[in-house]
Protein backbone atom coordinates (compact mmCIF):
# COMPACT_ATOMS: atom_id res chain seq x y z
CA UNK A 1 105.62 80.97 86.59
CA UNK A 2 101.92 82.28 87.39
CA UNK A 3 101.41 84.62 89.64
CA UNK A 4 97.42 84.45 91.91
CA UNK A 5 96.07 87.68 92.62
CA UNK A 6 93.29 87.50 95.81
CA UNK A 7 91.66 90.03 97.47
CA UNK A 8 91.56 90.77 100.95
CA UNK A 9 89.07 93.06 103.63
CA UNK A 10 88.87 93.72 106.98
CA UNK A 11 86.56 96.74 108.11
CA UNK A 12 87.31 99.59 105.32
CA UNK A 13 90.57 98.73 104.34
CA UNK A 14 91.06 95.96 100.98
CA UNK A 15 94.50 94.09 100.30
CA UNK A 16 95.16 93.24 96.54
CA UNK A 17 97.61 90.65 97.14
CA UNK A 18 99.48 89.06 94.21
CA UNK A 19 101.72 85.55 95.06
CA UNK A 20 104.07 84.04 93.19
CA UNK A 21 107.42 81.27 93.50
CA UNK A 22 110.72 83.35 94.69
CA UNK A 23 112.68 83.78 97.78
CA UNK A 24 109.88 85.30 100.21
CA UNK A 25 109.74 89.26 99.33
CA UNK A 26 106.42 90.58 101.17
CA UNK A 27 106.32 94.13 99.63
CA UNK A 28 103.57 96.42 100.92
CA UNK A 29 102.98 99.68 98.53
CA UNK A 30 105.51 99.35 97.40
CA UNK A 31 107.53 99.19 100.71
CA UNK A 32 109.39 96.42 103.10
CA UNK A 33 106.53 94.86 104.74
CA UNK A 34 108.71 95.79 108.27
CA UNK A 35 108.66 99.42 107.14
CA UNK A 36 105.12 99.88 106.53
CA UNK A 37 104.34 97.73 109.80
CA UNK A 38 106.25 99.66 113.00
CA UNK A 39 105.53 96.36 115.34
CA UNK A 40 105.77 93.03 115.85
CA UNK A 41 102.07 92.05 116.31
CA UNK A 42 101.38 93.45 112.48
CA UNK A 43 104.50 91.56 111.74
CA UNK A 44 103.01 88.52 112.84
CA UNK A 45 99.74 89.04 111.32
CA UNK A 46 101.13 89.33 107.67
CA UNK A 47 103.63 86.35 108.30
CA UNK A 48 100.89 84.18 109.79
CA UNK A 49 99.68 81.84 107.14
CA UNK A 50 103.08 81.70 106.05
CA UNK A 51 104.09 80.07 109.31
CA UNK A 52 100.83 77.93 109.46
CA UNK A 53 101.44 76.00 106.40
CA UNK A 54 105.07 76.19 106.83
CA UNK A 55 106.24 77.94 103.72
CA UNK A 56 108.14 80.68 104.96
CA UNK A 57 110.33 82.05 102.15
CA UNK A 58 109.01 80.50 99.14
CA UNK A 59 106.68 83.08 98.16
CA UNK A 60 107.10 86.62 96.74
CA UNK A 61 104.00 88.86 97.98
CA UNK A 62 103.10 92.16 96.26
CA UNK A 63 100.24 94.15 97.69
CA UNK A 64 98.30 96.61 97.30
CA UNK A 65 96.24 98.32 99.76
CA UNK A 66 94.38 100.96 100.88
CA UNK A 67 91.72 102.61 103.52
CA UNK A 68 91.12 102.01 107.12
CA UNK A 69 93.91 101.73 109.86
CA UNK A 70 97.08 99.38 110.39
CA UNK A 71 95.68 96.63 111.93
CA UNK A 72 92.80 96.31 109.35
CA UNK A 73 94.94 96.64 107.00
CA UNK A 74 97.31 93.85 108.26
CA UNK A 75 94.62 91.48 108.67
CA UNK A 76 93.32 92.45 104.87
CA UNK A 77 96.57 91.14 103.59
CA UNK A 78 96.79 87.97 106.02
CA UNK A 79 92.87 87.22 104.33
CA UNK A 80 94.80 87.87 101.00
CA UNK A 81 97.71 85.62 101.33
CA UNK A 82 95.52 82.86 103.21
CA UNK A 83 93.25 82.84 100.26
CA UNK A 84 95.95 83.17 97.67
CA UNK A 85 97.72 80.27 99.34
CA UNK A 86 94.69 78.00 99.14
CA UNK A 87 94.20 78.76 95.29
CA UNK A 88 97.78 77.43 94.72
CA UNK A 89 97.71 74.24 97.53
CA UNK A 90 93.86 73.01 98.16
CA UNK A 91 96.09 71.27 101.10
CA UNK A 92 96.43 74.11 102.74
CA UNK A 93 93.29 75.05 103.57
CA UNK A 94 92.73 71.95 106.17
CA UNK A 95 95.67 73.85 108.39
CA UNK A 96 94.20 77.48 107.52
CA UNK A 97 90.51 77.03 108.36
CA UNK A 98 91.07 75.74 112.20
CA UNK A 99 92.96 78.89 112.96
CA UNK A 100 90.94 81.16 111.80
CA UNK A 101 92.80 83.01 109.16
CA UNK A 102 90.00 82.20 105.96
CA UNK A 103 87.66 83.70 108.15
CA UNK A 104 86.27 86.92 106.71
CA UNK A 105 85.21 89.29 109.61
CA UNK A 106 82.05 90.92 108.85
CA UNK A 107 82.17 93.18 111.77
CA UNK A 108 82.12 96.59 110.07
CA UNK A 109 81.53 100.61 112.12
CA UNK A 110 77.59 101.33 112.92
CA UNK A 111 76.45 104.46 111.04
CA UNK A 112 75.13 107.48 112.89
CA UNK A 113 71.54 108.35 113.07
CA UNK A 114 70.20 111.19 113.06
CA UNK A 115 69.01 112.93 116.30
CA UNK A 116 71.78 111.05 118.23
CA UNK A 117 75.37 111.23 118.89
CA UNK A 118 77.03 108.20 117.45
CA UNK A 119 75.79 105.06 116.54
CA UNK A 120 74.25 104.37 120.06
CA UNK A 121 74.74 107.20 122.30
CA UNK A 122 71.94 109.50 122.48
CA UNK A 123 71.85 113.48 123.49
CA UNK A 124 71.54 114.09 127.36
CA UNK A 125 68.15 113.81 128.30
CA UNK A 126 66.47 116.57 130.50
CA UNK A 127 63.33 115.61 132.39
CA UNK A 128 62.81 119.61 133.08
């Protein structure tokens, strides 16, 4: 029984996910996927590409993530298991790709320049 390791990112946060045959465990640090995730949306997001390709409950998942918030986080590990999924079934990835879920978003935070607020917003100006 091999196991595929991907990797997953969304924003700052990266999802080593690791897949293999069993009885669909999704372990998260260490931790019940539904204990590390408080709602249903997150819930969702990691179960995703499960329900997609319809093989809810025939992989184990093991991850391994860390940085940025919950919901980049969740959608680093739905990357992970969409990619990991397409490594063991090529078939997969004609139900995968339409919805979106292969798609790496490359929308990252702006950095702040100097003599300005944030990213975009500037200092009040004063015309006297």
């Amino acid at each position: 029984m091999s196991v595929t390791h991907t990797i997953g990112r969304r924003k700052k946060s990266v999802a080593r996910v690791f897949l293999k045959e069993g009885s669909g465990v999704i372990s998260i640090n260490k931790k019940d996927y539904k204990d590390y995730f408080d709602t249903a949306a997150l819930h969702y997001k990691v179960e995703q590409a499960f329900l997609i390709t319809e093989t809810t409950g025939k992989y184990d998942v093991m991850v391994n993530v860390d940085g940025g918030g919950i919901t980049g986080q969740a959608e680093a590990i739905r990357l992970g298991i969409s990619r990991g999924l397409c490594v063991i079934n090529p078939d997969h990835r004609i139900a995968l790709k339409p919805e979106g879920v292969l798609t790496r978003d490359p929308r990252m935070v702006e950095r702040k320049k100097f003599g300005q607020k944030k990213a975009r917003k500037k200092f009040q100006f004063s015309k006297r």
